[in-house]
Each structure stands twice: as C-alpha cells, then as structure tokens.
PDB file of N, CA and C in Angstrom:
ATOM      1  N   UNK A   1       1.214 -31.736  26.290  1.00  0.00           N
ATOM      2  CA  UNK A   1       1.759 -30.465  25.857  1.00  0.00           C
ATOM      3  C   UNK A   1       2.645 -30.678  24.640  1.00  0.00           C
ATOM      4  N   UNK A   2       1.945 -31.106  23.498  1.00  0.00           N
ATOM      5  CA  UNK A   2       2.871 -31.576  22.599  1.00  0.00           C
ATOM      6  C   UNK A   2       2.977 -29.873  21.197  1.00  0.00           C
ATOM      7  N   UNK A   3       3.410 -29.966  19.809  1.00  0.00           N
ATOM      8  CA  UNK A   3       3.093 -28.663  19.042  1.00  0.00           C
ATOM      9  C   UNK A   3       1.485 -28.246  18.858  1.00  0.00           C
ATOM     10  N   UNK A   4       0.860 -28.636  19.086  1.00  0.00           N
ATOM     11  CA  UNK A   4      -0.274 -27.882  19.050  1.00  0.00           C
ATOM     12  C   UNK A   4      -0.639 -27.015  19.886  1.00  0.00           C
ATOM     13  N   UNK A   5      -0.241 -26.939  21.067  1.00  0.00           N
ATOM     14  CA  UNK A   5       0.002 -25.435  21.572  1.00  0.00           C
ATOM     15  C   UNK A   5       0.562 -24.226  21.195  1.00  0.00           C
ATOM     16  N   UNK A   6       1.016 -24.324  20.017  1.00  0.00           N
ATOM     17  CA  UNK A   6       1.843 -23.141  19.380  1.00  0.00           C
ATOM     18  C   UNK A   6       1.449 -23.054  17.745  1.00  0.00           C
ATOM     19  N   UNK A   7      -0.083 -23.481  17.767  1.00  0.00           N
ATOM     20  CA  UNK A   7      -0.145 -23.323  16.662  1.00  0.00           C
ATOM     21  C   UNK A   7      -1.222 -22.025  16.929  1.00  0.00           C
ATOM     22  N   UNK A   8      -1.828 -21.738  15.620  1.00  0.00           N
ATOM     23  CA  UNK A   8      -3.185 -20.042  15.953  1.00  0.00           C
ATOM     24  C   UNK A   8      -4.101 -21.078  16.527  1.00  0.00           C
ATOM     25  N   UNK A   9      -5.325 -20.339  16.829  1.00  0.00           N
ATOM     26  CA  UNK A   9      -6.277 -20.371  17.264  1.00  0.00           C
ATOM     27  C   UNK A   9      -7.369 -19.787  16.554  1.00  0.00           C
ATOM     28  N   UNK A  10      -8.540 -19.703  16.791  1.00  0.00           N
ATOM     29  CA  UNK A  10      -9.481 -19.144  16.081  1.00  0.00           C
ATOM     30  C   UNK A  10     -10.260 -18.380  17.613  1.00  0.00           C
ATOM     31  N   UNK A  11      -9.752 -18.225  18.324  1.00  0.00           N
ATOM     32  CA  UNK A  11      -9.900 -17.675  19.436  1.00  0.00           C
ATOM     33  C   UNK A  11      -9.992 -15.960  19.817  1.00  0.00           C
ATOM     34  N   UNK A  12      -9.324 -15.456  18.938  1.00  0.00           N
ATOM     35  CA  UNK A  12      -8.916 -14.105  18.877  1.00  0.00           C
ATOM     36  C   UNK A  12      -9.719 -13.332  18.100  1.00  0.00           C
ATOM     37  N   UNK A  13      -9.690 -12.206  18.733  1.00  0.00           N
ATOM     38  CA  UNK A  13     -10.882 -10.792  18.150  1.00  0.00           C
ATOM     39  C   UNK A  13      -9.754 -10.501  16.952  1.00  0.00           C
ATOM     40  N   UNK A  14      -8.770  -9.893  17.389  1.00  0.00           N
ATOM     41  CA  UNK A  14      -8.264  -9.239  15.973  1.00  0.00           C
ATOM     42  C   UNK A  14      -7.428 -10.528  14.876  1.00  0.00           C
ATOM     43  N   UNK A  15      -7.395 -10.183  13.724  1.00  0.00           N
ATOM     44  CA  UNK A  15      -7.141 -11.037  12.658  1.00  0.00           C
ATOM     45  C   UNK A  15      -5.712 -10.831  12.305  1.00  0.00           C
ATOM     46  N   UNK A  16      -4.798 -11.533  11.710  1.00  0.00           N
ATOM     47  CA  UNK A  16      -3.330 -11.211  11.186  1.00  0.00           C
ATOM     48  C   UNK A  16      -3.810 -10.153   9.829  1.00  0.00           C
ATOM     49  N   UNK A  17      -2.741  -8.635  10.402  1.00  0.00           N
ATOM     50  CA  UNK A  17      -3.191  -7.905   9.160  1.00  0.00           C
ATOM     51  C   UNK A  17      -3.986  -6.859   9.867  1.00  0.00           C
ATOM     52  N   UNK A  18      -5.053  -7.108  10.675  1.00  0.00           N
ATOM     53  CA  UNK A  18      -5.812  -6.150  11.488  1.00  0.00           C
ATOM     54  C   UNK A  18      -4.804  -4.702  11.888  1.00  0.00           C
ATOM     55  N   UNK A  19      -5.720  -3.575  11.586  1.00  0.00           N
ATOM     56  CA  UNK A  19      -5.033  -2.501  12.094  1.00  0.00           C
ATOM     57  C   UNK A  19      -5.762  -2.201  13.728  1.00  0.00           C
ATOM     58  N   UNK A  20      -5.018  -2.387  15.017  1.00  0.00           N
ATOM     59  CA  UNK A  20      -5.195  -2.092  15.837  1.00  0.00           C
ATOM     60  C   UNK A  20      -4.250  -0.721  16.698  1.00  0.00           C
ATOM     61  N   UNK A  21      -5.015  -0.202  18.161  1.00  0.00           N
ATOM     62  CA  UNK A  21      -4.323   0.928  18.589  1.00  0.00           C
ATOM     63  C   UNK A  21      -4.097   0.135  20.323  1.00  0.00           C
ATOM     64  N   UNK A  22      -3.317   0.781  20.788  1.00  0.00           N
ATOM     65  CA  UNK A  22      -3.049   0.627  22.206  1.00  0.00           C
ATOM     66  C   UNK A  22      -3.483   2.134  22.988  1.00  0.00           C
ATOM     67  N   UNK A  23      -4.240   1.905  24.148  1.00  0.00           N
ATOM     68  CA  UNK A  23      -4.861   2.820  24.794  1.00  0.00           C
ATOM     69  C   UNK A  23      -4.120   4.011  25.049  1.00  0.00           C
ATOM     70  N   UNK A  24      -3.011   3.266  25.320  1.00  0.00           N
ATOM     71  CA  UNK A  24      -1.561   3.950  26.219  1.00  0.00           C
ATOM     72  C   UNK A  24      -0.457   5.082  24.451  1.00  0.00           C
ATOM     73  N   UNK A  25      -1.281   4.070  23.810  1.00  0.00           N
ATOM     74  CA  UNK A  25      -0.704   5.270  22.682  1.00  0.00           C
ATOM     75  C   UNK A  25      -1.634   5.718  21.674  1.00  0.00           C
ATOM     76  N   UNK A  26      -2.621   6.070  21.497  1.00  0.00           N
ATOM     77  CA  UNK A  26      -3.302   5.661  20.372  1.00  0.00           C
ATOM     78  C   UNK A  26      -3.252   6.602  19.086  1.00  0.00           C
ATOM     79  N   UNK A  27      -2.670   6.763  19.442  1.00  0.00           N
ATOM     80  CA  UNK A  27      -1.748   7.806  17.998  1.00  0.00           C
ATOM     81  C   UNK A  27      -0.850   6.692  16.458  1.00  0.00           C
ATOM     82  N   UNK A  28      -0.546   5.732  17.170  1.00  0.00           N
ATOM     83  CA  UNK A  28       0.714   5.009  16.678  1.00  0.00           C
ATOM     84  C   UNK A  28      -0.691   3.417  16.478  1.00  0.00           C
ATOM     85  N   UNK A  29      -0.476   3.433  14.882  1.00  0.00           N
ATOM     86  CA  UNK A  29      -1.340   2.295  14.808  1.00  0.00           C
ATOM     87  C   UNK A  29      -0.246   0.853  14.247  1.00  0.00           C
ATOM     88  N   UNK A  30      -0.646   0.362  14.872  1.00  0.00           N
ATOM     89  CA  UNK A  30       0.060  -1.061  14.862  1.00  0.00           C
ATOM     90  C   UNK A  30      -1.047  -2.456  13.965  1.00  0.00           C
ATOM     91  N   UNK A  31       0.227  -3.130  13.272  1.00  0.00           N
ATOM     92  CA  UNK A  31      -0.414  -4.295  12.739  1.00  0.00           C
ATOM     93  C   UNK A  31      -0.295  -5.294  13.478  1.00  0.00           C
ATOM     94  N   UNK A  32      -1.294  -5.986  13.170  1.00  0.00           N
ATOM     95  CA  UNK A  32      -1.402  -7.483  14.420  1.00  0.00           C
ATOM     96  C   UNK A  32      -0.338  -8.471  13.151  1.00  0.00           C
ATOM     97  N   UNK A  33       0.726  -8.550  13.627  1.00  0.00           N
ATOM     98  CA  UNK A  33       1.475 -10.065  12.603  1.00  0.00           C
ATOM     99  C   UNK A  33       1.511 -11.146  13.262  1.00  0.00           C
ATOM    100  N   UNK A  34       0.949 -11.376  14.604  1.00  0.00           N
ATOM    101  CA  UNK A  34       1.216 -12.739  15.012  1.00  0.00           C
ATOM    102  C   UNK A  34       0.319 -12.765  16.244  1.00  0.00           C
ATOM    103  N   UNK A  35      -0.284 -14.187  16.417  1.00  0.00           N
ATOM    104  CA  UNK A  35      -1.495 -14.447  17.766  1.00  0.00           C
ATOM    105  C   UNK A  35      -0.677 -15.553  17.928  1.00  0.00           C
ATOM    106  N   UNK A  36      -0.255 -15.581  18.961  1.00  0.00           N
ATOM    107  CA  UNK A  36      -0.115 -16.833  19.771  1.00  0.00           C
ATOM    108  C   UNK A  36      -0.090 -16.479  21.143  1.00  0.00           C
ATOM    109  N   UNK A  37      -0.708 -17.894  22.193  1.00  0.00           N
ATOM    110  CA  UNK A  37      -1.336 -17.812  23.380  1.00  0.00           C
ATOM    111  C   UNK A  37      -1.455 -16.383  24.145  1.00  0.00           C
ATOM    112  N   UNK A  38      -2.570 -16.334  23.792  1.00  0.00           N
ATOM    113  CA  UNK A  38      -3.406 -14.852  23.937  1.00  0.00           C
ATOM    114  C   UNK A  38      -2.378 -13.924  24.050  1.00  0.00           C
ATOM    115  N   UNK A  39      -1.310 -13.331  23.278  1.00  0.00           N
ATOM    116  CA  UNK A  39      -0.771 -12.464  23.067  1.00  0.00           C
ATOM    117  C   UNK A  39      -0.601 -12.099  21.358  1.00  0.00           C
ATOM    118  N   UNK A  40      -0.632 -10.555  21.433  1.00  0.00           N
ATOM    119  CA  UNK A  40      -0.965 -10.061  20.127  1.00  0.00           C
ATOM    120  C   UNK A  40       0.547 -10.035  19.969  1.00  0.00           C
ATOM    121  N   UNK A  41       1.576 -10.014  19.044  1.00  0.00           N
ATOM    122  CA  UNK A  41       2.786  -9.134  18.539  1.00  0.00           C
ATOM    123  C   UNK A  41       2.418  -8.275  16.926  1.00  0.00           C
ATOM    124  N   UNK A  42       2.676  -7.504  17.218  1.00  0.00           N
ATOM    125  CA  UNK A  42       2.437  -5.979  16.437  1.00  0.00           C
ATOM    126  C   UNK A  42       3.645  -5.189  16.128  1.00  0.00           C
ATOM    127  N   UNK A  43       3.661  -4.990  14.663  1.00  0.00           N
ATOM    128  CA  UNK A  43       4.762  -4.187  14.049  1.00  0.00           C
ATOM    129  C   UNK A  43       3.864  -2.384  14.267  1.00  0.00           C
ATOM    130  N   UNK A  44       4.586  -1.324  13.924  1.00  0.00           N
ATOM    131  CA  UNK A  44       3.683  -0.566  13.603  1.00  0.00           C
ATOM    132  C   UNK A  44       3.946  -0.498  12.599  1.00  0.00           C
ATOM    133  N   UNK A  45       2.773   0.272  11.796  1.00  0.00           N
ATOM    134  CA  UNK A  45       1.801   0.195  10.632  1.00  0.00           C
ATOM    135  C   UNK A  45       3.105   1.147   9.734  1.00  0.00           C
ATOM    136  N   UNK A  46       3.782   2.357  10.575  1.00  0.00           N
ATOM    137  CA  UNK A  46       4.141   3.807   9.922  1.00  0.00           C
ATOM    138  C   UNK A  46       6.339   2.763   9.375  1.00  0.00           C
ATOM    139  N   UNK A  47       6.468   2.223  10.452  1.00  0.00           N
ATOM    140  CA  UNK A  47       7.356   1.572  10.601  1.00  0.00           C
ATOM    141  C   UNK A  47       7.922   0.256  10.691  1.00  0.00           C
ATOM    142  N   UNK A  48       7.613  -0.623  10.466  1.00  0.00           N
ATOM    143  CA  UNK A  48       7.943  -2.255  10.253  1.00  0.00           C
ATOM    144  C   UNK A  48       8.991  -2.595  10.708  1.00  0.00           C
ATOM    145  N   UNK A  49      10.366  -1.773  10.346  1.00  0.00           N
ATOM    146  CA  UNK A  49      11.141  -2.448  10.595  1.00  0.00           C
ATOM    147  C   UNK A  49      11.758  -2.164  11.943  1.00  0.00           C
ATOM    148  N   UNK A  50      10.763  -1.363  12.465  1.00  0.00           N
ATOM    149  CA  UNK A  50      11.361  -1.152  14.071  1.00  0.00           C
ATOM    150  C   UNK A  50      11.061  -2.705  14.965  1.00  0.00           C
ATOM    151  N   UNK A  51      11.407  -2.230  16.146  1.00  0.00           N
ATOM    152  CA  UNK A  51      11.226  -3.703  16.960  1.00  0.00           C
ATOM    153  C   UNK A  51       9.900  -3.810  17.148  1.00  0.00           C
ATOM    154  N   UNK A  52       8.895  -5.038  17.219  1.00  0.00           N
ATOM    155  CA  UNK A  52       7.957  -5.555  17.430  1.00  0.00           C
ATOM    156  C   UNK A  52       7.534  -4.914  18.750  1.00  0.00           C
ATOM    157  N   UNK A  53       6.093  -5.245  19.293  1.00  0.00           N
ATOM    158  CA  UNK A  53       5.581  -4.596  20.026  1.00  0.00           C
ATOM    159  C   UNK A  53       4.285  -5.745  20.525  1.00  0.00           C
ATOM    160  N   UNK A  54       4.464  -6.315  22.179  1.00  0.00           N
ATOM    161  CA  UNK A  54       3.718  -7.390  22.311  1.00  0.00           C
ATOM    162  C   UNK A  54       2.403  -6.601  23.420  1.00  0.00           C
ATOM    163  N   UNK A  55       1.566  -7.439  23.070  1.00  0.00           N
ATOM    164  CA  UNK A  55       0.505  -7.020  24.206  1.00  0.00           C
ATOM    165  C   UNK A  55      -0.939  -7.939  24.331  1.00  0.00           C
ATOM    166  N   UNK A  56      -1.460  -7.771  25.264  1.00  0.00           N
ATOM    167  CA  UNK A  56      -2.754  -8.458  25.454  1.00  0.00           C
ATOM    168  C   UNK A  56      -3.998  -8.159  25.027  1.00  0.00           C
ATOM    169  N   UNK A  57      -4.657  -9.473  24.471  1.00  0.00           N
ATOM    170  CA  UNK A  57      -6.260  -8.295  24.094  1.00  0.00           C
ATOM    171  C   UNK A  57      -6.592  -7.020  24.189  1.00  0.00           C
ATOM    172  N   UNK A  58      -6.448  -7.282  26.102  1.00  0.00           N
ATOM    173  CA  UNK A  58      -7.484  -6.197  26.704  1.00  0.00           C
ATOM    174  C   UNK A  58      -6.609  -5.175  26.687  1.00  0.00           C
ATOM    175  N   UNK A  59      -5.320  -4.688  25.943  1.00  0.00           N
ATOM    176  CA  UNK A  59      -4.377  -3.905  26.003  1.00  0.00           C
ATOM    177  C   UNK A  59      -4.711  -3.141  24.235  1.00  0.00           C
ATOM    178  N   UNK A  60      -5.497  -3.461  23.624  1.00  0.00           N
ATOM    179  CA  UNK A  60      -5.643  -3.260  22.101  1.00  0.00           C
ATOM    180  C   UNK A  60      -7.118  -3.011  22.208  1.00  0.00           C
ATOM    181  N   UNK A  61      -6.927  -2.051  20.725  1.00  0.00           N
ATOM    182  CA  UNK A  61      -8.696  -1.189  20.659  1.00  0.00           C
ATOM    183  C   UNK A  61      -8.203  -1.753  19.342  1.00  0.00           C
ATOM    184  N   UNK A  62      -9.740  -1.753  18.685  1.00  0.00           N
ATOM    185  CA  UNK A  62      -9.636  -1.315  17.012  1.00  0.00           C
ATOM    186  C   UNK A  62      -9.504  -0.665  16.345  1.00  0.00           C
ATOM    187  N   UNK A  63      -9.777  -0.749  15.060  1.00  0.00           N
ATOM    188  CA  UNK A  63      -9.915   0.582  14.429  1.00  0.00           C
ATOM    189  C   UNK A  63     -10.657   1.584  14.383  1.00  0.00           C
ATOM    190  N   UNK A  64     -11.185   2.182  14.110  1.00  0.00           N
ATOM    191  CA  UNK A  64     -11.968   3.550  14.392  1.00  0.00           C
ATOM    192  C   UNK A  64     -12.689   3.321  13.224  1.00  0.00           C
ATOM    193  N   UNK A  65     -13.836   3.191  12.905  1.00  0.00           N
ATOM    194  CA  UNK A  65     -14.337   3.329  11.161  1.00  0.00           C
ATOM    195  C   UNK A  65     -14.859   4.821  11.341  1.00  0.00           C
TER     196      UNK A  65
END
C-alpha cells in the first residue's frame, strides 16, 4: 500500500472537466475535478467556489447531447 494508490486511474467513465448530473438533482450540473478511488469530487459548473460535492459512479449521469 505504498503512493500509487492515490494516484488516477484510467478506470473511470467520466474524464476531469466532464460535465456530469446527479439523479437526485439534475438540474445543477457539476464538473468532475477529481477521480480518486472510485469517487468522483465535483464543483458545480454555475458555481466553483461553493463547497465541492463527492459521489459515486453509479450516483452520476452524463450529459445530455
């Protein structure tokens, strides 16, 4: 268990930068700024400098094209 556990992965559906939604809100679109061990952390998109916002894959949709 040495730093390579805390480095990215190439493991993950959404990309740093990705605009994703949460089911539970999907009004409020959030940026993916950080993947580490299968958790997304997400600013939203409208607001940045509010507090971060963590969640799981299966807790995140995409974007809508």
């Amino acid at each position: 268990m040495g730093a390579e556990r805390f480095k990215p992965t190439n493991e993950n559906i959404y990309k740093i930068g990705d605009i994703v939604y949460a089911p539970v809100n999907p009004n409020l679109a959030l940026v993916v700024r950080r993947y580490v061990h299968n958790v997304y952390y997400c600013k939203q998109k409208e607001h940045p400098e509010l507090k971060k916002k963590v969640y799981f894959e299966r807790e995140l949709i995409a974007l809508k094209s």
